[in-house]
C-alpha atoms as a PDB file:
ATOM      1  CA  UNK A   1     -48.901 -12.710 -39.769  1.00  0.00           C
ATOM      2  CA  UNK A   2     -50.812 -15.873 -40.222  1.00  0.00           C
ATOM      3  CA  UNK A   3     -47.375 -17.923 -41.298  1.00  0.00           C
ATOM      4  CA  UNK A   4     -45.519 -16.164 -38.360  1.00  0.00           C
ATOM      5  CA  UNK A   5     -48.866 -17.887 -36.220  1.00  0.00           C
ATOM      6  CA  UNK A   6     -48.249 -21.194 -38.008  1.00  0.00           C
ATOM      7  CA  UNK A   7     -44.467 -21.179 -36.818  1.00  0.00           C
ATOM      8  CA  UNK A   8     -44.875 -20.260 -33.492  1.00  0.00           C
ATOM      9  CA  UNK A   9     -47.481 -23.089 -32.773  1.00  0.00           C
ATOM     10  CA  UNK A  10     -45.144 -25.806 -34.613  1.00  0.00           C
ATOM     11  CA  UNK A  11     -42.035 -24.708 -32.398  1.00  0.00           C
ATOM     12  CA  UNK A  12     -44.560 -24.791 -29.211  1.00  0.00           C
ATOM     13  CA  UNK A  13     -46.309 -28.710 -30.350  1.00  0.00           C
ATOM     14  CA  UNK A  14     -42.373 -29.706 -31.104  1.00  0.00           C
ATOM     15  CA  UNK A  15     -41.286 -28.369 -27.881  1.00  0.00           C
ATOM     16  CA  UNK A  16     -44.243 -30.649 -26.275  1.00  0.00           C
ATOM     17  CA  UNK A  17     -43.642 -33.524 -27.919  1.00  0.00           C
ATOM     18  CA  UNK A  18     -39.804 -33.690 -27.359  1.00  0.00           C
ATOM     19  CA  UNK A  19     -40.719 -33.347 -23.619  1.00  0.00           C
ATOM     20  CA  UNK A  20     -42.642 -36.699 -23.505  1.00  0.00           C
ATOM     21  CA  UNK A  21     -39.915 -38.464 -24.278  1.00  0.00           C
ATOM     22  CA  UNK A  22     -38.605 -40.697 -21.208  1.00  0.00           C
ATOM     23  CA  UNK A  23     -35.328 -40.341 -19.891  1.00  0.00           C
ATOM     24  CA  UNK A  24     -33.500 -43.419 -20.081  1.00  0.00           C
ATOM     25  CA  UNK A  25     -31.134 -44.639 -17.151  1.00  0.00           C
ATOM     26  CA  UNK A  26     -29.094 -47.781 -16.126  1.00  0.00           C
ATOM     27  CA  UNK A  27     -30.472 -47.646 -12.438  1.00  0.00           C
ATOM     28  CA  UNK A  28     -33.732 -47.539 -11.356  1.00  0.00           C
ATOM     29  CA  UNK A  29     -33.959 -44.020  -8.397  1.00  0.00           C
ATOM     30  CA  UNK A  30     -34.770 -44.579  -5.259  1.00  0.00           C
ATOM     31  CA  UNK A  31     -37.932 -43.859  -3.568  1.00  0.00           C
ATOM     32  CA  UNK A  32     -38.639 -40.463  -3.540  1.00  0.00           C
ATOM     33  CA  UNK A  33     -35.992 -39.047  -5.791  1.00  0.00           C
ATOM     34  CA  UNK A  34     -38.805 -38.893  -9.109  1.00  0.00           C
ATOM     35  CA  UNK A  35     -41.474 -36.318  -9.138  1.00  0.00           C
ATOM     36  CA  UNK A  36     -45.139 -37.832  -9.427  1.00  0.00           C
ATOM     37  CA  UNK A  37     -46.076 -39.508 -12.982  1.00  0.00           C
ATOM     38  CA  UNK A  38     -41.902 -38.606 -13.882  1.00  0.00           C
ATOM     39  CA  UNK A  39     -41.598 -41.531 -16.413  1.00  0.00           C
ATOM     40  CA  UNK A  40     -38.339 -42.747 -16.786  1.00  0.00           C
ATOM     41  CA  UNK A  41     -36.814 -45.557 -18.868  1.00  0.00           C
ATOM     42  CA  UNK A  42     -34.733 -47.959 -16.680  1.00  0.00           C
ATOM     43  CA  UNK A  43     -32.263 -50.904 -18.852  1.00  0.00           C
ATOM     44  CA  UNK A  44     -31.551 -52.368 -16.031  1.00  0.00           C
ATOM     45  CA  UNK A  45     -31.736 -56.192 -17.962  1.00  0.00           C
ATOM     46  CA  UNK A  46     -34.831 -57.171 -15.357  1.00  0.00           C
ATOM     47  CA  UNK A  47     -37.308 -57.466 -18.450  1.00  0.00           C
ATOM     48  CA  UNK A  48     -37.253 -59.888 -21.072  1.00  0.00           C
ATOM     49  CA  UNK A  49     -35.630 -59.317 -24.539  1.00  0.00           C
ATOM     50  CA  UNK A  50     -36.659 -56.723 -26.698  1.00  0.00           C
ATOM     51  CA  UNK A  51     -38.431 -55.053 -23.477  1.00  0.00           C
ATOM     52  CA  UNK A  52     -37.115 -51.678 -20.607  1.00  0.00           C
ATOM     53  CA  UNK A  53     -38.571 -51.388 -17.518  1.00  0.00           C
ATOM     54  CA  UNK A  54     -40.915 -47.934 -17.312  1.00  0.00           C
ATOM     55  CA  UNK A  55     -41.415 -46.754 -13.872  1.00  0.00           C
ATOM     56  CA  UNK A  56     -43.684 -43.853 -13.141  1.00  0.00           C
ATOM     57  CA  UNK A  57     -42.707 -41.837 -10.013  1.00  0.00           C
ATOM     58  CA  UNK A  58     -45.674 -41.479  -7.383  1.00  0.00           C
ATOM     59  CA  UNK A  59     -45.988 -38.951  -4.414  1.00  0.00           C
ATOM     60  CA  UNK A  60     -46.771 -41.368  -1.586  1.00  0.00           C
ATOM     61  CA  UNK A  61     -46.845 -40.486   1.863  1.00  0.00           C
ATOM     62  CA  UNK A  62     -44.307 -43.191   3.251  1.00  0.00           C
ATOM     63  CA  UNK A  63     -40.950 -41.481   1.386  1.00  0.00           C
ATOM     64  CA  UNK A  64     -42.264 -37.937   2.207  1.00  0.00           C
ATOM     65  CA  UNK A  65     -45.036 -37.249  -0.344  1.00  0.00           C
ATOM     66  CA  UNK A  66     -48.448 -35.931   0.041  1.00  0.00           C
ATOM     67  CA  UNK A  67     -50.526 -38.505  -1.561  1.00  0.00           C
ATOM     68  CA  UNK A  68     -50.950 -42.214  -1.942  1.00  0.00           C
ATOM     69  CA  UNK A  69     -49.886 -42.583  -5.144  1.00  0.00           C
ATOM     70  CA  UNK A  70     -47.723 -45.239  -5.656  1.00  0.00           C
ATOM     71  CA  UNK A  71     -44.520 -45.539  -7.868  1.00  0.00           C
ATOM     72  CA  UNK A  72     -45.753 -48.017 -11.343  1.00  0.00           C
ATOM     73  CA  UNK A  73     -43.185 -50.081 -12.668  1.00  0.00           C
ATOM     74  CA  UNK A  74     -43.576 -52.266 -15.504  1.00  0.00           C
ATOM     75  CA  UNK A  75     -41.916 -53.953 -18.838  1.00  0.00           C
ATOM     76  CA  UNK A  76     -42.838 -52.044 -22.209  1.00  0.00           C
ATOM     77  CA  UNK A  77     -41.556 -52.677 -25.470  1.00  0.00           C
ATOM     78  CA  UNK A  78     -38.006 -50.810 -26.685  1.00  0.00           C
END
């Protein structure tokens, strides 16, 4: 019982951790195609070496969102 337990909650934490993994792509979406804080990988060659461009989707009112949460873009290391 106790090792089935064990199992169970290292398939669930796996399951977790595999979905916080960022998608990466070779364009960066248009405004209002992500969901809000959607993180996604862009290698689009607009950072320096060695570095992707992250954007963070937002939910802001001007491309049909309910908030004023703006889209975050910046340069993280690979």
């Amino acid at each position: 019982m106790i090792k089935t337990i064990g199992f169970i909650s290292g398939l669930l934490l796996m399951s977790v951790a595999i979905s916080a993994f960022a998608t990466t792509v070779k364009q960066e979406p248009p405004m209002g195609a992500m969901r809000e804080d959607q993180v996604l990988l862009v290698d689009d060659g607009s950072c320096p070496t060695g570095q992707i461009k992250r954007v963070v989707g937002g939910n802001h009112t001007k491309v049909g969102g309910t908030k004023q949460v703006v889209r975050t873009i910046s340069c993280v290391p690979r």
